[in-house]
N, C-alpha and C. Protein backbone atom coordinates (compact mmCIF):
# COMPACT_ATOMS: atom_id res chain seq x y z
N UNK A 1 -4.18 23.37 0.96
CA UNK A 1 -2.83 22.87 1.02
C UNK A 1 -1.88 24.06 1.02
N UNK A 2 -1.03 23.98 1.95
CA UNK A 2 0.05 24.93 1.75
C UNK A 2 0.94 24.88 0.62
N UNK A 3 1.42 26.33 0.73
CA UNK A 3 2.63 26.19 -0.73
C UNK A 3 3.96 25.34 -0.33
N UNK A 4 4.30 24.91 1.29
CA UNK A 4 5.13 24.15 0.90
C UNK A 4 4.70 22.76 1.05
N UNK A 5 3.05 22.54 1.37
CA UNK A 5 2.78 20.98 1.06
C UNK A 5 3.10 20.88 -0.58
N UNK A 6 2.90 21.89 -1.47
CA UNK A 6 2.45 21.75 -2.67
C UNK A 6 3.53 21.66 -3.36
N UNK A 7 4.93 22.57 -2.95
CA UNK A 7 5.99 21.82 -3.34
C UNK A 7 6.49 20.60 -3.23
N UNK A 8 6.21 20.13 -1.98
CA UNK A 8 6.74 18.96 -1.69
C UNK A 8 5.69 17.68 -2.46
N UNK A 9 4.62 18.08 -2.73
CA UNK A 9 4.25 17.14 -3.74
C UNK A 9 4.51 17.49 -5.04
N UNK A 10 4.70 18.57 -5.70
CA UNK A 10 5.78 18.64 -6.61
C UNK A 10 6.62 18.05 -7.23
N UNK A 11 7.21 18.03 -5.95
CA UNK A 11 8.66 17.53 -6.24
C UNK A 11 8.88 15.82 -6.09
N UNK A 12 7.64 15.93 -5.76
CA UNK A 12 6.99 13.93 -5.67
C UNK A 12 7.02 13.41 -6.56
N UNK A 13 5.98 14.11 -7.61
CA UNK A 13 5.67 13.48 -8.51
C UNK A 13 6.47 13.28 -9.74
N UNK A 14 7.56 14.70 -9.67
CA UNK A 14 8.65 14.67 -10.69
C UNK A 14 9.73 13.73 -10.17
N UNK A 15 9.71 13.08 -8.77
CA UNK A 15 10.38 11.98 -8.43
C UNK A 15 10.04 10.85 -9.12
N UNK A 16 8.65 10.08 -9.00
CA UNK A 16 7.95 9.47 -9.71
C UNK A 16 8.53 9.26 -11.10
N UNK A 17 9.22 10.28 -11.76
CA UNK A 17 9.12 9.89 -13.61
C UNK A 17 10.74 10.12 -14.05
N UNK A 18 11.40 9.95 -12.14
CA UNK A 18 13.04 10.27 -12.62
C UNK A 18 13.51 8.75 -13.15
N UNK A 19 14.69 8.53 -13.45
CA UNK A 19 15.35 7.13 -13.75
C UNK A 19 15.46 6.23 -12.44
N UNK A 20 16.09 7.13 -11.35
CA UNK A 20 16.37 6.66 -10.23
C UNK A 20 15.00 6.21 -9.34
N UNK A 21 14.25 6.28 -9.82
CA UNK A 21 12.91 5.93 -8.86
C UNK A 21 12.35 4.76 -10.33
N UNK A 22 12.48 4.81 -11.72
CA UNK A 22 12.22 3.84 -12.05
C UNK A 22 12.96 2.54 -12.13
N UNK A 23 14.42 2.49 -11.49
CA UNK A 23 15.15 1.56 -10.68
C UNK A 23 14.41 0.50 -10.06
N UNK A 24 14.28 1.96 -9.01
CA UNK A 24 13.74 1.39 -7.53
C UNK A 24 12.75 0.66 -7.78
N UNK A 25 11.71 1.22 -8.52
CA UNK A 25 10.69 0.72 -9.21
C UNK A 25 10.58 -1.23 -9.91
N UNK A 26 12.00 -1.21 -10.43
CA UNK A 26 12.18 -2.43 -11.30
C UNK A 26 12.72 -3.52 -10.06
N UNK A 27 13.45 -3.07 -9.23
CA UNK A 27 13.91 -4.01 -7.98
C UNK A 27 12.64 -4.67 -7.68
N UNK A 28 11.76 -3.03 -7.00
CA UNK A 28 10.49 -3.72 -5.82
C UNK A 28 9.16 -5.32 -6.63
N UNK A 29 9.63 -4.67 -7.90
CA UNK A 29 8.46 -5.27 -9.33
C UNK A 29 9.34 -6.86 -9.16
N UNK A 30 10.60 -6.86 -9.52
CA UNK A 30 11.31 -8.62 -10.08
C UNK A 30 11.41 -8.97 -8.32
N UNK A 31 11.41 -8.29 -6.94
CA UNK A 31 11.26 -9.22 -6.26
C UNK A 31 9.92 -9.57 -5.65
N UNK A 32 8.59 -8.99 -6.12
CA UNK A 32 7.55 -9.82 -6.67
C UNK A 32 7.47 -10.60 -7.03
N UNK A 33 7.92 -10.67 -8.38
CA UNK A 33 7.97 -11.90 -9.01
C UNK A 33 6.36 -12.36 -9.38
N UNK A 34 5.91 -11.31 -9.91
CA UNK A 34 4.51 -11.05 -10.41
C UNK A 34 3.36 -11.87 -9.39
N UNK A 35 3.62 -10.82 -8.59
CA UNK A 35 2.42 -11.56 -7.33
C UNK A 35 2.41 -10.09 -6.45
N UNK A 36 1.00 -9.36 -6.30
CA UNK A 36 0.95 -8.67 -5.36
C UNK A 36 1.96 -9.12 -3.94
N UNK A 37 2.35 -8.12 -3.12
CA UNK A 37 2.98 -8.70 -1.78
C UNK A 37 1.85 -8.39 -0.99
N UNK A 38 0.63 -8.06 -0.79
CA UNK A 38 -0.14 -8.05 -0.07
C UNK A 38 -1.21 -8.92 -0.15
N UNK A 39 -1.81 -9.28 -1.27
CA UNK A 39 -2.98 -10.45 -1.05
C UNK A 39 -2.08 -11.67 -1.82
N UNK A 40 -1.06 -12.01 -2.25
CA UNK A 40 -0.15 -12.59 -3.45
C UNK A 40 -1.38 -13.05 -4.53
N UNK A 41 -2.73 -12.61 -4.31
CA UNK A 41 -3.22 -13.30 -5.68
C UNK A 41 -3.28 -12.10 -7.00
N UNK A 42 -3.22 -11.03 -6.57
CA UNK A 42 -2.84 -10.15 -8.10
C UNK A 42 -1.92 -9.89 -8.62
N UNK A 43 -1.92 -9.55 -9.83
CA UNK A 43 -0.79 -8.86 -10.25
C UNK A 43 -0.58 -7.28 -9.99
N UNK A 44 1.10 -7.32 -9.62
CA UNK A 44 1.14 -5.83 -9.02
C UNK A 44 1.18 -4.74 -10.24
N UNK A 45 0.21 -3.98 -9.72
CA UNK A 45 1.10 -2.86 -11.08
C UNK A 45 1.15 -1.34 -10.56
N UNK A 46 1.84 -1.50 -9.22
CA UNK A 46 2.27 -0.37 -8.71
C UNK A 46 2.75 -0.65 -7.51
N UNK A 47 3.34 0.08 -7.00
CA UNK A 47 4.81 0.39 -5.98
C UNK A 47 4.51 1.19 -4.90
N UNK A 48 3.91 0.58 -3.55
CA UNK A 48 2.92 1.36 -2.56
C UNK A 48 4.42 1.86 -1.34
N UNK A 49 4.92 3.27 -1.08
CA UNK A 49 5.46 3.82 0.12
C UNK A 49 4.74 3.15 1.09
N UNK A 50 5.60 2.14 2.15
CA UNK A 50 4.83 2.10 3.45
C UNK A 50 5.14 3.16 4.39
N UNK A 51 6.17 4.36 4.30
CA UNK A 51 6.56 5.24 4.74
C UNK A 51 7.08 6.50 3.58
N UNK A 52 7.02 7.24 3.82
CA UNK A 52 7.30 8.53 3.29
C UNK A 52 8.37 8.91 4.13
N UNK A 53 9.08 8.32 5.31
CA UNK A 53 10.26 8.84 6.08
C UNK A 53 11.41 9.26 5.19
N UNK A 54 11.70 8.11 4.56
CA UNK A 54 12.36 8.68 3.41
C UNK A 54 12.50 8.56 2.31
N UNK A 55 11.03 9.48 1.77
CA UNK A 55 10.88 9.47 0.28
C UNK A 55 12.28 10.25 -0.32
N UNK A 56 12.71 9.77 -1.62
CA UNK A 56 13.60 9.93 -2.45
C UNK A 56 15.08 9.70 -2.14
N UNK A 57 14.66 8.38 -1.09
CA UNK A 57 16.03 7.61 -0.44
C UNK A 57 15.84 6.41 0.55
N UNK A 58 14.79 6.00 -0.09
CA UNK A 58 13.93 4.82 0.58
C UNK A 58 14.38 3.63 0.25
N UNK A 59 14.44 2.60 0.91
CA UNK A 59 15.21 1.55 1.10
C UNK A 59 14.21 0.63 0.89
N UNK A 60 14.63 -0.21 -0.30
CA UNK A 60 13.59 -1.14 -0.30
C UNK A 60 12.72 -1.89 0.03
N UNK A 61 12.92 -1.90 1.36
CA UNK A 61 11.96 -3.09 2.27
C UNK A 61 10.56 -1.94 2.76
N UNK A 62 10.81 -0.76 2.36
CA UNK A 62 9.59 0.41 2.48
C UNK A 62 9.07 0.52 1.74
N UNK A 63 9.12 -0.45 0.50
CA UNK A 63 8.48 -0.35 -0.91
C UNK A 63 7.67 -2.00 -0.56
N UNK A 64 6.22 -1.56 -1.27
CA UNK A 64 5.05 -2.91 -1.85
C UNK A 64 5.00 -3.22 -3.06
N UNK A 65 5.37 -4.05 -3.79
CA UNK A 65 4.58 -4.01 -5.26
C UNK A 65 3.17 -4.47 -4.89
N UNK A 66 2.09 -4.09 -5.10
CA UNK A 66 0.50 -4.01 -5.14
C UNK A 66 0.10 -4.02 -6.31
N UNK A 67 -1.06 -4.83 -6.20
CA UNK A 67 -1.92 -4.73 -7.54
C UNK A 67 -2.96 -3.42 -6.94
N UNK A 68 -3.99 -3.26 -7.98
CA UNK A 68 -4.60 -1.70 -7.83
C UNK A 68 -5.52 -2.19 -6.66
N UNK A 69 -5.95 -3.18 -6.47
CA UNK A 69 -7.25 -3.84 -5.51
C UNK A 69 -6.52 -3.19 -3.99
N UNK A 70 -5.37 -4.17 -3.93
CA UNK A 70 -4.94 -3.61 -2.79
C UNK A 70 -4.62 -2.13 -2.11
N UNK A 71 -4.03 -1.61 -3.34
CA UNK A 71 -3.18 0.09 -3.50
C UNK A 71 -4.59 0.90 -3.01
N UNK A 72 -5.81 0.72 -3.20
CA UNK A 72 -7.24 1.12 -3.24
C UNK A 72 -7.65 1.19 -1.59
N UNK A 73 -7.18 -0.30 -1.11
CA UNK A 73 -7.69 -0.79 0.17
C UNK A 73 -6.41 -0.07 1.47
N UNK A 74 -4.96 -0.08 0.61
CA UNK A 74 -4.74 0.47 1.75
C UNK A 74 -4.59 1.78 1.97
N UNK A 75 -5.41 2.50 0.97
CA UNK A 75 -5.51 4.31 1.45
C UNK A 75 -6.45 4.48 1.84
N UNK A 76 -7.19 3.40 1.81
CA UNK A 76 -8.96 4.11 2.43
C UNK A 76 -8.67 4.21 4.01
N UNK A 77 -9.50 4.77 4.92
CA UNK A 77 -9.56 5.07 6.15
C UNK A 77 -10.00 3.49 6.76
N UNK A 78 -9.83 3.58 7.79
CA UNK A 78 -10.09 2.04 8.94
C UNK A 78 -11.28 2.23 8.78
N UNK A 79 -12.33 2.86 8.76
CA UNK A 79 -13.66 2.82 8.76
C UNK A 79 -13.99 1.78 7.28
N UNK A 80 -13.45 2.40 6.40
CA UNK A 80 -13.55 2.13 4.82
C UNK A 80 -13.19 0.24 4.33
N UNK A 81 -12.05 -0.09 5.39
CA UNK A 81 -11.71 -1.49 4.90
C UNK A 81 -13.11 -1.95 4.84
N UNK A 82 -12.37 -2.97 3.78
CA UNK A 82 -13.55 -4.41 3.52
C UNK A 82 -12.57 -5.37 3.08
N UNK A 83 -12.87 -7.04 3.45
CA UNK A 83 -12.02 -7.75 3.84
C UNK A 83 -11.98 -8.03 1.77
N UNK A 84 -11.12 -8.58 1.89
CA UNK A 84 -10.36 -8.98 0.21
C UNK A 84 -11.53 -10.16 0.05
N UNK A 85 -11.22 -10.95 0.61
CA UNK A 85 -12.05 -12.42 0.90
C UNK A 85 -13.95 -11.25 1.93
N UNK A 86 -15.01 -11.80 1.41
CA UNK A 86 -15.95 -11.35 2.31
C UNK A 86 -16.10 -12.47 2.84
N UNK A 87 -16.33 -12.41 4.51
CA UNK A 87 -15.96 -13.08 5.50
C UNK A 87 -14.94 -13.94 6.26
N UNK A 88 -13.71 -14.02 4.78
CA UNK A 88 -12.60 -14.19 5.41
C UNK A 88 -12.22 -13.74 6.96
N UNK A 89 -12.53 -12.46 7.20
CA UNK A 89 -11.78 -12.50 8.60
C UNK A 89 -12.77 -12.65 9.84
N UNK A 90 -14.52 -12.99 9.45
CA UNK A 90 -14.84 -13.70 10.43
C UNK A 90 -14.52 -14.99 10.99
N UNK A 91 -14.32 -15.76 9.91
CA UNK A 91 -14.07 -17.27 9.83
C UNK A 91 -12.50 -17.29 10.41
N UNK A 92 -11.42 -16.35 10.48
CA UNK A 92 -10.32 -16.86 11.23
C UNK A 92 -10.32 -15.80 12.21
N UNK A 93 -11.02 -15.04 12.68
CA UNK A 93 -10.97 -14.29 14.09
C UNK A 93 -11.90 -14.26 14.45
N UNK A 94 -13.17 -14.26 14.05
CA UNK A 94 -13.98 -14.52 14.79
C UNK A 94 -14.84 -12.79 14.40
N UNK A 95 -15.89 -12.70 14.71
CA UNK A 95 -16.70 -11.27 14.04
C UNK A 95 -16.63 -10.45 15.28
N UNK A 96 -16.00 -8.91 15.63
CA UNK A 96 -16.59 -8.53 16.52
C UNK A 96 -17.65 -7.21 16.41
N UNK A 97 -18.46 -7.64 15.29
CA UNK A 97 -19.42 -7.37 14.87
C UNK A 97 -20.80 -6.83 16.28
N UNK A 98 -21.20 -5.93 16.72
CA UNK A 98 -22.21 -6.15 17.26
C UNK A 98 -22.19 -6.62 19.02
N UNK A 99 -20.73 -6.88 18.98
CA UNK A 99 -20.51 -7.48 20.52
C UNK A 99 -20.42 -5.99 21.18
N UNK A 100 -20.44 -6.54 22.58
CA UNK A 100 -19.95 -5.05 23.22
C UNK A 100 -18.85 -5.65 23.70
N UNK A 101 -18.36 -4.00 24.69
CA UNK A 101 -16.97 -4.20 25.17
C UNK A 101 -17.26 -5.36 26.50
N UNK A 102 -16.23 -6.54 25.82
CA UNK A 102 -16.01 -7.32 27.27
C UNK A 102 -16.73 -8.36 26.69
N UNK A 103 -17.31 -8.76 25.76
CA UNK A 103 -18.22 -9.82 25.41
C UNK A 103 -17.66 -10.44 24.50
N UNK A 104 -17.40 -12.06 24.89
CA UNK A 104 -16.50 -13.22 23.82
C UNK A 104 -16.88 -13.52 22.67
């Protein structure tokens, strides 16, 4: 990591523990309304950036409250997903498991 990646996470994390980010923090949490926004069946207990465009002036609708299940699932790589529900997303799209290209 470079020294100015390393500032800039730095200066992240001391964002993280200012007042003004535990605000932001309390907005994204009560319009939850104690329900993950991504699977709504957990409870959130953390505050996922869908963008970093503009960290430390981010506008709420760029903020998730997530429970940890989710916060887990959406940093892993596309290779890495696994469905919340197992087989949930065969049963409403259908598997394209094993097909080749061009095959229904």
């Amino acid at each position: 990591m470079s020294s100015e990646q390393q500032t800039w996470w730095d200066r992240y994390h001391e964002y993280l523990k200012s007042p003004e980010w535990y605000a932001l923090r309390e907005r994204v949490m009560r319009r939850a309304d104690g329900f993950c926004e991504i699977c709504a069946l957990g409870q959130p207990t953390q505050v996922h950036h869908t963008t970093y465009k503009h960290v430390f002036h981010e506008f709420i609708w760029e903020l998730r409250a997530v429970c940890d299940r989710c916060h887990a699932r959406l940093h892993r790589t596309p290779t890495e997903q696994k469905p919340l529900v197992p087989g949930l997303g065969d049963r409403m799209f259908g598997s394209a498991r094993g097909r080749k290209e061009g095959e229904a």
